[in-house]
C-alpha atoms as a PDB file:
ATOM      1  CA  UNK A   1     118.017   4.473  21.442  1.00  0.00           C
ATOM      2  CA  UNK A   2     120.244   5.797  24.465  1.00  0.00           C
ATOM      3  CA  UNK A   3     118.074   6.529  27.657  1.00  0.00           C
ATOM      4  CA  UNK A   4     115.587   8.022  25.559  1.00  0.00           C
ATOM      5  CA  UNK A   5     113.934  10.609  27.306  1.00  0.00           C
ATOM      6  CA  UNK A   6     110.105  11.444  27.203  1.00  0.00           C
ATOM      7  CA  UNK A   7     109.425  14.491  25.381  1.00  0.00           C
ATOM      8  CA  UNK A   8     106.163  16.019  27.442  1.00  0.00           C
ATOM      9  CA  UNK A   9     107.347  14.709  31.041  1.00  0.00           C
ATOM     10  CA  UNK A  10     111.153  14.882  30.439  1.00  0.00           C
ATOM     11  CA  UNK A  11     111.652  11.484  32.221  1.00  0.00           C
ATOM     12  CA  UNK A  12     114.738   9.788  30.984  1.00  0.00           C
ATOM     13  CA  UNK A  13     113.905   5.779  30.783  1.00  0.00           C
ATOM     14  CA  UNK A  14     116.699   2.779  30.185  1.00  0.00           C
ATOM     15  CA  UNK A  15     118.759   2.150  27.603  1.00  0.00           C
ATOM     16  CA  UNK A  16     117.136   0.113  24.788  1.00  0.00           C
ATOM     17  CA  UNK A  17     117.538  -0.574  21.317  1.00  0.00           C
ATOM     18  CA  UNK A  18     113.942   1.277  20.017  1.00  0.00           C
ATOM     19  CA  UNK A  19     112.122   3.750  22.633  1.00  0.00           C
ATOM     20  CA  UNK A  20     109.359   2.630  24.102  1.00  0.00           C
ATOM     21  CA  UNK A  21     105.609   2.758  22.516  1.00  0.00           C
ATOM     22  CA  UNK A  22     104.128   4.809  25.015  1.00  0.00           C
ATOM     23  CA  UNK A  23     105.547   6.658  28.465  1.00  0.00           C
ATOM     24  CA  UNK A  24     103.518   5.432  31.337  1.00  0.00           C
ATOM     25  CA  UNK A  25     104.115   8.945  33.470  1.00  0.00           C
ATOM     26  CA  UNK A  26     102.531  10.253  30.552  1.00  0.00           C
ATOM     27  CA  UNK A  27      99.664   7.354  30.362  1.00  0.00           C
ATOM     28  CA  UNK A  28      99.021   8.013  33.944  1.00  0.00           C
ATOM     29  CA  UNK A  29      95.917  10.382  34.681  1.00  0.00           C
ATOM     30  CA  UNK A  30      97.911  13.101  36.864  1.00  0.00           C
ATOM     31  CA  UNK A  31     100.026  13.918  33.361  1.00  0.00           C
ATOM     32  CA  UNK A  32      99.125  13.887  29.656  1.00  0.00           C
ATOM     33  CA  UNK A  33     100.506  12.638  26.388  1.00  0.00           C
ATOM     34  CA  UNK A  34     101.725  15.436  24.127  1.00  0.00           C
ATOM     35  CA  UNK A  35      99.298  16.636  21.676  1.00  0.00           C
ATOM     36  CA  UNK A  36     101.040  15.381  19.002  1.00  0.00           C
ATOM     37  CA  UNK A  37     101.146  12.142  20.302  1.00  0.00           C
ATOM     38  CA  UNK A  38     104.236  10.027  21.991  1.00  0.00           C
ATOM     39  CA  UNK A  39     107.702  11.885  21.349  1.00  0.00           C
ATOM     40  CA  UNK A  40     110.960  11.437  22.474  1.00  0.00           C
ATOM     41  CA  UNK A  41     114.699  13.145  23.064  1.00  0.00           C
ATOM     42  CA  UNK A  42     117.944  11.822  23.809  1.00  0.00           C
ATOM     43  CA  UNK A  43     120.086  13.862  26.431  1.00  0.00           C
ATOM     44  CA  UNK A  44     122.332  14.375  23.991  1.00  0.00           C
ATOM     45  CA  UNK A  45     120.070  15.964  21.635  1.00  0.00           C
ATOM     46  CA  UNK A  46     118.481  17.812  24.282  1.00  0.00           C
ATOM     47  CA  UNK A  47     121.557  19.359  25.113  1.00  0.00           C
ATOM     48  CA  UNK A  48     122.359  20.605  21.269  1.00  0.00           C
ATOM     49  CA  UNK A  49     118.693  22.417  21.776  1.00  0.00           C
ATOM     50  CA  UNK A  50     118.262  23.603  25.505  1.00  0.00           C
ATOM     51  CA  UNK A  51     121.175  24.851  28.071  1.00  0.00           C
ATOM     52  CA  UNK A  52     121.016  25.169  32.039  1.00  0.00           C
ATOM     53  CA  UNK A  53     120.383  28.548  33.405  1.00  0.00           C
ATOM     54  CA  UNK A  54     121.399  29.222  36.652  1.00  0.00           C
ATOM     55  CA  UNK A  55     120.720  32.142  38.904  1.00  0.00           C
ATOM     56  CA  UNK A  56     120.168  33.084  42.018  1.00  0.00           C
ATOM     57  CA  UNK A  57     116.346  32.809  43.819  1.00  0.00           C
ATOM     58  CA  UNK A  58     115.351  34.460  47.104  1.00  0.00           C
ATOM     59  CA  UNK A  59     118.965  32.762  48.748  1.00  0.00           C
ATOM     60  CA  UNK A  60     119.383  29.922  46.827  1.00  0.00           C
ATOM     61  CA  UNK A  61     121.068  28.885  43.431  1.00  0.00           C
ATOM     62  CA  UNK A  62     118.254  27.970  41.133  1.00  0.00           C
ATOM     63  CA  UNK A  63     118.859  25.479  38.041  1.00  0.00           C
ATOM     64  CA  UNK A  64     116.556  25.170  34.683  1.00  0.00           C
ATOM     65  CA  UNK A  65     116.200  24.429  31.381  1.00  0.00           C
ATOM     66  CA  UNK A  66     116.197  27.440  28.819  1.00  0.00           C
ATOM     67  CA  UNK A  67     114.050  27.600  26.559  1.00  0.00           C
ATOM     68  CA  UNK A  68     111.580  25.575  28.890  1.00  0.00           C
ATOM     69  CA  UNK A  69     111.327  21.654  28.283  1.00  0.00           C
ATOM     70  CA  UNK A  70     108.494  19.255  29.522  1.00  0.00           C
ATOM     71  CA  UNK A  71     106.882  20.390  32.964  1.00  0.00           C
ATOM     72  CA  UNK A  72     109.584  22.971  33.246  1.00  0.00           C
ATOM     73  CA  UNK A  73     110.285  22.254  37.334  1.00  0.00           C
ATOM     74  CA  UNK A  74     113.706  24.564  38.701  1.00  0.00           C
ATOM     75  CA  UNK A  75     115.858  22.565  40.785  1.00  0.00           C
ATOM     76  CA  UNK A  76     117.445  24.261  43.827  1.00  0.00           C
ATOM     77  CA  UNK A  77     120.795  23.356  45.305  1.00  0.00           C
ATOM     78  CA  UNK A  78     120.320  23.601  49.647  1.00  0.00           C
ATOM     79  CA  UNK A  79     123.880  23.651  51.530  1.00  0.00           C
ATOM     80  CA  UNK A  80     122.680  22.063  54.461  1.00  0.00           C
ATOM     81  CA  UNK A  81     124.697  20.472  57.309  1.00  0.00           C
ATOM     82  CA  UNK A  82     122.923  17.660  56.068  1.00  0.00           C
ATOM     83  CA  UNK A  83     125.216  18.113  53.442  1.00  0.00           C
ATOM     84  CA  UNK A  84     124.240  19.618  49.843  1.00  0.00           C
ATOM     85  CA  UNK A  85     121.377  18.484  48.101  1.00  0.00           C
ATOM     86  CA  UNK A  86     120.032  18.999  44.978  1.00  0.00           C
ATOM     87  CA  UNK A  87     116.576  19.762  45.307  1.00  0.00           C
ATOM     88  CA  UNK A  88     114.577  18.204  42.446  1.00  0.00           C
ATOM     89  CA  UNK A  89     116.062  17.013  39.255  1.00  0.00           C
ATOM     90  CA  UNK A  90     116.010  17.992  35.360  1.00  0.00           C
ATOM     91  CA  UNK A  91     116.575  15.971  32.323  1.00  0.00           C
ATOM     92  CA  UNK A  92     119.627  17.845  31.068  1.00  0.00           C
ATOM     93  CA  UNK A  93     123.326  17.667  32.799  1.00  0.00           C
ATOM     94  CA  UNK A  94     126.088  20.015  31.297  1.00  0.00           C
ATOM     95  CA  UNK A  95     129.446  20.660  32.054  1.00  0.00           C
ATOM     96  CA  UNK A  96     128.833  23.746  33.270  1.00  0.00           C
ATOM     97  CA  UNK A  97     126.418  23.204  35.549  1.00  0.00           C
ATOM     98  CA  UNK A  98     128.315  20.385  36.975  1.00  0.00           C
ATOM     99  CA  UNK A  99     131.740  22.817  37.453  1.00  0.00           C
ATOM    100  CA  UNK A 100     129.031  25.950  39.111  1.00  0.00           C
ATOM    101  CA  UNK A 101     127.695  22.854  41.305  1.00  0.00           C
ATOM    102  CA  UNK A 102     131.446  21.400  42.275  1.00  0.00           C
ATOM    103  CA  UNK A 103     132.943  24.829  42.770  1.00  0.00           C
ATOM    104  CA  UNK A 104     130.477  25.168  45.758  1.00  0.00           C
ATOM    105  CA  UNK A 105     131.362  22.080  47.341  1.00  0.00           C
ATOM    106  CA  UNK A 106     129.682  19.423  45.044  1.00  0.00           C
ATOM    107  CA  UNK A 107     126.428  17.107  45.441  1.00  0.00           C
ATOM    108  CA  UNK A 108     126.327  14.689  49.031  1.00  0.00           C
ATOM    109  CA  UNK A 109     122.360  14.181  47.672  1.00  0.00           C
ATOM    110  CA  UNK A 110     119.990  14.432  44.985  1.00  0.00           C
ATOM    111  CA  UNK A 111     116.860  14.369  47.127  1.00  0.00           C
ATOM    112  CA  UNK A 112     113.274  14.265  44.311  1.00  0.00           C
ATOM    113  CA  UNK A 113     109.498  14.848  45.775  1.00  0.00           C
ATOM    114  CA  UNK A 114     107.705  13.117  43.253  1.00  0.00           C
ATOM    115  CA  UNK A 115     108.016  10.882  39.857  1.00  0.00           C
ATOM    116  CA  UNK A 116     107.455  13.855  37.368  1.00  0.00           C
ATOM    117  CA  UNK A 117     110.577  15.222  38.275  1.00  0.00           C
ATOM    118  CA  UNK A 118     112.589  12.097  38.537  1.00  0.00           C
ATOM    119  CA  UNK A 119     114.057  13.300  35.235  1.00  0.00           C
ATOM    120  CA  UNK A 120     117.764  12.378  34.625  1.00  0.00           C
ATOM    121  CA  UNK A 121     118.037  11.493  37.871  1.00  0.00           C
ATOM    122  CA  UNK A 122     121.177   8.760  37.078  1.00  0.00           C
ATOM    123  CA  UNK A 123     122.758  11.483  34.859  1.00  0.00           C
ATOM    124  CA  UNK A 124     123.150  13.664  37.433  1.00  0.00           C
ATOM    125  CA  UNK A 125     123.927  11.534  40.507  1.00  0.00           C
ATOM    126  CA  UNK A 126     126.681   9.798  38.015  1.00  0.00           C
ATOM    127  CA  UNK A 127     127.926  13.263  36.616  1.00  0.00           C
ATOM    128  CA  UNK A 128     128.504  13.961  40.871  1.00  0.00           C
ATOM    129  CA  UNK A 129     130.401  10.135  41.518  1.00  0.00           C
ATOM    130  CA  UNK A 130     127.122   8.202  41.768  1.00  0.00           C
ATOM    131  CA  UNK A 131     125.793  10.344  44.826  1.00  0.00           C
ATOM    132  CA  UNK A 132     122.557   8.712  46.861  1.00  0.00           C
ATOM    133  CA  UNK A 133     119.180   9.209  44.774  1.00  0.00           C
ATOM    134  CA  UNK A 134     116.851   9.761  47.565  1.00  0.00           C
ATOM    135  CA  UNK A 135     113.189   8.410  47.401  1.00  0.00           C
ATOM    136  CA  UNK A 136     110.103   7.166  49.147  1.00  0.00           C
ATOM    137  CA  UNK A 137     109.786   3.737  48.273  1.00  0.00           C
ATOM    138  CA  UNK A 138     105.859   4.304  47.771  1.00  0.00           C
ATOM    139  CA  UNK A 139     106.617   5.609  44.552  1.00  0.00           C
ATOM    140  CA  UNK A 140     109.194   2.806  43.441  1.00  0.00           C
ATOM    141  CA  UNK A 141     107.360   1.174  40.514  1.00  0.00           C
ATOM    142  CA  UNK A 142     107.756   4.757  38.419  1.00  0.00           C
ATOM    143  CA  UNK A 143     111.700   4.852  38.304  1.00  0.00           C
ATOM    144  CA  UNK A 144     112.009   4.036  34.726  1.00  0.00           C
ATOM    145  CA  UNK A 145     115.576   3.886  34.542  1.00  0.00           C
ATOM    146  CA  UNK A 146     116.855   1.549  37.639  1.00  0.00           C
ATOM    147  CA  UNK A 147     119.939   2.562  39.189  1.00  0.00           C
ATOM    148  CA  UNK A 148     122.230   1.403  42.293  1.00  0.00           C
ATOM    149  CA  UNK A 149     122.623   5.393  43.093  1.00  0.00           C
ATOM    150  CA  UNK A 150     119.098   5.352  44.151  1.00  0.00           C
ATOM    151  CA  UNK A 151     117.956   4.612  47.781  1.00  0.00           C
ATOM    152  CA  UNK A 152     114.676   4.270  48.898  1.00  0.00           C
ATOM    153  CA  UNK A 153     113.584   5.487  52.237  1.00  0.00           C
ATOM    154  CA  UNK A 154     110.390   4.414  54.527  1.00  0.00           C
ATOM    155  CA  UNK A 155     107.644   5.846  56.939  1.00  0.00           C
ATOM    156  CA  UNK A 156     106.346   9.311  56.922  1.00  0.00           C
ATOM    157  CA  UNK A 157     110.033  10.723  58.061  1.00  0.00           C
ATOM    158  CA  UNK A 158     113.238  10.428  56.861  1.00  0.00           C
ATOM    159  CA  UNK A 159     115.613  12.487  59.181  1.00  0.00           C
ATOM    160  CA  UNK A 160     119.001  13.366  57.276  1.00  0.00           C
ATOM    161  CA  UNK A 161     120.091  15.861  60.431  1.00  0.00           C
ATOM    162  CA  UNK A 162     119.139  17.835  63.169  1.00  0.00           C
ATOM    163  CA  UNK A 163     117.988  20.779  60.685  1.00  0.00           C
ATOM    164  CA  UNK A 164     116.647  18.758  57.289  1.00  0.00           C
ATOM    165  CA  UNK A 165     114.182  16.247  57.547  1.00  0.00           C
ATOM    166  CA  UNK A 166     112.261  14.487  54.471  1.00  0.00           C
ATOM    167  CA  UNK A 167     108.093  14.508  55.080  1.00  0.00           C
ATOM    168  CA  UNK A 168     105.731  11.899  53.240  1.00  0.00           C
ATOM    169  CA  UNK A 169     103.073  13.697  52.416  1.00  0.00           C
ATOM    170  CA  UNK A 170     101.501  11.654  50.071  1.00  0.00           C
ATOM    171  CA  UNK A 171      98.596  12.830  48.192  1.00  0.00           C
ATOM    172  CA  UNK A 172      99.554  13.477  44.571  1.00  0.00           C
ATOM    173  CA  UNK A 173     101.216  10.481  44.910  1.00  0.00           C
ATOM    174  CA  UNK A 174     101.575   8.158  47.384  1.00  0.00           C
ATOM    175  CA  UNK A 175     105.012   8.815  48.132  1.00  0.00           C
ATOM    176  CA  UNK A 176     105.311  12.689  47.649  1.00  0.00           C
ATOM    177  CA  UNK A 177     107.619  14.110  49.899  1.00  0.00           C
ATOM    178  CA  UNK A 178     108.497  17.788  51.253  1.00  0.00           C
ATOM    179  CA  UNK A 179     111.921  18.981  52.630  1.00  0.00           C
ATOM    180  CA  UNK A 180     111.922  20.971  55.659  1.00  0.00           C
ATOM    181  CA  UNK A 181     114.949  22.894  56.400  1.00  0.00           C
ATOM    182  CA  UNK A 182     115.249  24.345  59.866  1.00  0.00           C
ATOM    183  CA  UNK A 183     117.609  27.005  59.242  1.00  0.00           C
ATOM    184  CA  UNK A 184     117.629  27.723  55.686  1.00  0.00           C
ATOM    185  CA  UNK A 185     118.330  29.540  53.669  1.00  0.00           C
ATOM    186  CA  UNK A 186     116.508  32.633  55.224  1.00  0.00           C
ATOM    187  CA  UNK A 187     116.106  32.746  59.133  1.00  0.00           C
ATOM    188  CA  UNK A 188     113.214  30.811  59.828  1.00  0.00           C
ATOM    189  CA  UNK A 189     113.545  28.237  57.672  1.00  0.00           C
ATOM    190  CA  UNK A 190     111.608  26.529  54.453  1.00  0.00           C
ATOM    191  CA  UNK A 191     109.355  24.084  53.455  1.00  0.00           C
ATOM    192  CA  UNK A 192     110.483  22.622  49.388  1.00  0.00           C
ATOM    193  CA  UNK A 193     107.027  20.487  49.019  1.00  0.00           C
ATOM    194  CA  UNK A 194     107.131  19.991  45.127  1.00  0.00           C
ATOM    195  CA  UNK A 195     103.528  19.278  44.013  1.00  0.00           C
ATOM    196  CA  UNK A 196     102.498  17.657  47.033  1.00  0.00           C
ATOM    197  CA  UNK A 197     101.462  21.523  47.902  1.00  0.00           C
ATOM    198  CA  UNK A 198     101.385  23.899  45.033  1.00  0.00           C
ATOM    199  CA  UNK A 199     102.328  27.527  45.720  1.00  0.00           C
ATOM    200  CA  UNK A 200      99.473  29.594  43.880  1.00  0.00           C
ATOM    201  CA  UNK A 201      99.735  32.156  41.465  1.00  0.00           C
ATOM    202  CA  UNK A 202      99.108  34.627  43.872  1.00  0.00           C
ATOM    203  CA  UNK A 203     101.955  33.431  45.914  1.00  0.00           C
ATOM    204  CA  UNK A 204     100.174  34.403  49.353  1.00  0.00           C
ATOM    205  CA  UNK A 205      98.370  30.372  49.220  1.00  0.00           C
ATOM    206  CA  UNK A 206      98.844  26.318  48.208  1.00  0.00           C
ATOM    207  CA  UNK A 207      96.565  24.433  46.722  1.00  0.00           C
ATOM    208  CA  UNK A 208      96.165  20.499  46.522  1.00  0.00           C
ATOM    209  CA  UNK A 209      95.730  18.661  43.243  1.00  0.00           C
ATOM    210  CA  UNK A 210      95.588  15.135  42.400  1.00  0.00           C
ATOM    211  CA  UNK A 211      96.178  16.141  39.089  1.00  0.00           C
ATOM    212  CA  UNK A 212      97.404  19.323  38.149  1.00  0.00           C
ATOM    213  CA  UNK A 213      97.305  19.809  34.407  1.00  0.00           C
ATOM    214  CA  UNK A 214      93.844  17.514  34.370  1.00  0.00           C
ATOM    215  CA  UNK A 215      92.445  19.704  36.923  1.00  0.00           C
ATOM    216  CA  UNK A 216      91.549  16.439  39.549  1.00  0.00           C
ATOM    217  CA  UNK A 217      91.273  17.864  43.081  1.00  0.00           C
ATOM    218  CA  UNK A 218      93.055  15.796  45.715  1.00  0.00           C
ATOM    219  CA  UNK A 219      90.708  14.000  48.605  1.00  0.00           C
ATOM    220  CA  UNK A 220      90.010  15.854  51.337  1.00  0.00           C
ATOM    221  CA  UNK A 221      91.369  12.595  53.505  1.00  0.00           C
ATOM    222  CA  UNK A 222      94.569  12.979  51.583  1.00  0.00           C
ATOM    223  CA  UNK A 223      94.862  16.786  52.846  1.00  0.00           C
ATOM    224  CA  UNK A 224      94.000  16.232  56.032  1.00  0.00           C
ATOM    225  CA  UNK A 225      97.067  13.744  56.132  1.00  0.00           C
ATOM    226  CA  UNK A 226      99.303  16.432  54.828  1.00  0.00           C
ATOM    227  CA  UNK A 227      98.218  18.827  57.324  1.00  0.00           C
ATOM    228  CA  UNK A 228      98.628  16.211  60.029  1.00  0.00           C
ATOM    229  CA  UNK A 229     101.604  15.170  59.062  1.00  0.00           C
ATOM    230  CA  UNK A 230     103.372  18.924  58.993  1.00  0.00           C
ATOM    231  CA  UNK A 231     102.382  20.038  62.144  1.00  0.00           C
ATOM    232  CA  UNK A 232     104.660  20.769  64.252  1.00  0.00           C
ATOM    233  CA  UNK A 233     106.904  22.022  61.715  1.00  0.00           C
ATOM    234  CA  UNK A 234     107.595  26.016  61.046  1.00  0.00           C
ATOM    235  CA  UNK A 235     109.141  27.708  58.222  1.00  0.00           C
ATOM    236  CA  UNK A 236     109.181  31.061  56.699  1.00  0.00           C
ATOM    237  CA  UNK A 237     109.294  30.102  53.315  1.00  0.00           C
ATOM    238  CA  UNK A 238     107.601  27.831  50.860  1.00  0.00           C
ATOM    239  CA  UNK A 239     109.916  26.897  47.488  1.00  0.00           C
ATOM    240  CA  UNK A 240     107.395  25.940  44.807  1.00  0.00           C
ATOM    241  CA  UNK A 241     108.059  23.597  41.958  1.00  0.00           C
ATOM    242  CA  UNK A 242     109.464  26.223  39.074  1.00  0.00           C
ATOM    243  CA  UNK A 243     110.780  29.657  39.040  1.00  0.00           C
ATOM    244  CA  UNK A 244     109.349  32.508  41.199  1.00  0.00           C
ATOM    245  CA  UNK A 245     106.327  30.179  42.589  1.00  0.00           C
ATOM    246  CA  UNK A 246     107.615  31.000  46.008  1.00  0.00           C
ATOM    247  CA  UNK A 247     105.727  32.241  48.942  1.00  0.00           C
ATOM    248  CA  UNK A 248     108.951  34.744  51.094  1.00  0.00           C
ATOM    249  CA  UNK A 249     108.143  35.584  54.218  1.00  0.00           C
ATOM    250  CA  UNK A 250     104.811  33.899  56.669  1.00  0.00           C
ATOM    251  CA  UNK A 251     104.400  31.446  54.559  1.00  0.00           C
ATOM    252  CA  UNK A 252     103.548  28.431  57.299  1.00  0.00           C
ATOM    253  CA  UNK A 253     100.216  30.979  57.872  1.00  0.00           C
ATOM    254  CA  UNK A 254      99.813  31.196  54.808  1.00  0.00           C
ATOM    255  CA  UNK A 255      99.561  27.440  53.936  1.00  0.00           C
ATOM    256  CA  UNK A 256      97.326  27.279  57.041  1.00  0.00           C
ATOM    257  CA  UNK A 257      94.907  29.388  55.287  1.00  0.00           C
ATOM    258  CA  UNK A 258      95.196  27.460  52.847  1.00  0.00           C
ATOM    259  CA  UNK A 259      94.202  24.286  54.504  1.00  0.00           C
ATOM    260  CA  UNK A 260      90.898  26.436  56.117  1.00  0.00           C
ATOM    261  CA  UNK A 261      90.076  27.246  52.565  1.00  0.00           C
ATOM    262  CA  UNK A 262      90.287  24.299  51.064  1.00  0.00           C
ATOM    263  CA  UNK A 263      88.359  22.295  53.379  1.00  0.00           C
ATOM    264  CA  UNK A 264      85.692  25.352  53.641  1.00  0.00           C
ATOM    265  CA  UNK A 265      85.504  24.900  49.798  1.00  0.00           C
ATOM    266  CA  UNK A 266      84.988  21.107  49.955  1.00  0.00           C
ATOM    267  CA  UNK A 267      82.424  21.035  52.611  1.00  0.00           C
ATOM    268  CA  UNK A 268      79.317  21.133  50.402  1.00  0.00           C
END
């Protein structure tokens, strides 16, 4: 089966003659197997069912899957003097997507917070050239589809230029990371923290789960490291994992609140 791809988590594995008996994202306690049991896509029959929707979100071109497939994360393309980075990653690559992308310039990074959004991660970096697949190398063991694109970086920062620098937060899992970007897209700048901080469905806090669909809080020792490790840095905006989970405008007070309430909440 060609890079079969995991039906409920949308991560694309290596090439192999049968797919796999189970998907260990899946197996892991922070995700689920599908109701139904184990089931898997290829990209290309992904792409004869779903197509990529882009449009524009608070300043930024947004990227998805339509109708929604597996955890349904938006990626967000950030033209950054860093260069431009794809934000996050999906399991489906078109031709058109890859044209909208290249008639702004192209990719210089595809830049992921955590392993449930590693997705096609190769398709897209080769689709772009082979472009650098940035992650932390805490979270190594989960790339299920090796690749010389992808570079692992260390410590708890990763600076890529003055204005965009990578944070470990850690947490969800180990290596969960959060862009900060200085000057973008909105005066101010934003925070893009994946899952490591969820934006709320009220959009005015973040939360902090081990496991999201499986409803596991995270450790308070693990959110005190994520607040330690983002002070210092400001930002107008949060960019949550999918479409419209943004917080636009005070949004480093609001995910101090957030911290307050979550450790008021945890304190017995």
């Amino acid at each position: 089966m060609p890079f079969p791809i995991c039906s409920t988590c949308g991560t694309q594995f290596a090439e192999s003659v049968v797919p796999p008996t189970t998907c260990p994202v899946c197996e892991d306690e922070r995700q689920y197997v599908g109701w139904s049991g184990q089931a898997w896509t290829t990209h290309e029959a992904l792409g004869a069912e779903h197509r990529l929707h882009l449009q524009e979100e608070e300043g930024l071109l947004a990227l998805g899957l339509e109708p929604a497939f597996a955890i349904n994360q938006r990626a967000l393309y950030l033209p950054t003097d860093a260069g431009n980075i794809l934000w996050e990653c999906l399991s489906l690559v078109t031709p058109e997507a890859v044209a909208a992308l290249k008639a702004r310039g192209g990719l210089d990074y595809i830049v992921i917070s955590h392993p449930h959004f590693y997705a096609a991660m190769v398709e897209w970096s080769e689709a772009f050239g082979g472009v650098p697949i940035l992650l932390h190398e805490a979270d190594k063991d989960w790339v299920l589809r090796p690749s010389p694109h992808i570079q692992f970086w260390s410590g708890d920062e990763h600076r890529l230029s003055e204005t965009v620098t990578l944070i470990r937060c850690g947490g969800h899992f180990d290596g969960s990371t959060a862009l900060h970007w200085k000057h973008g897209p909105r005066e101010g700048g934003a925070l893009f923290p994946g899952d490591a901080l969820q934006v709320a469905m009220d959009r005015r806090h973040v939360t902090f789960m081990y496991s999201y669909p499986n409803y596991i809080p995270m450790r308070p020792s693990d959110v005190r490291n994520i607040q330690s490790r983002l002070q210092g840095y400001k930002f107008a905006d949060v960019f949550g994992f999918t479409w419209g989970r943004n917080i636009i405008g005070e949004a480093c007070e609001a995910v101090n609140r957030s911290f307050d309430r979550y450790f008021k909440a945890t304190s017995g």
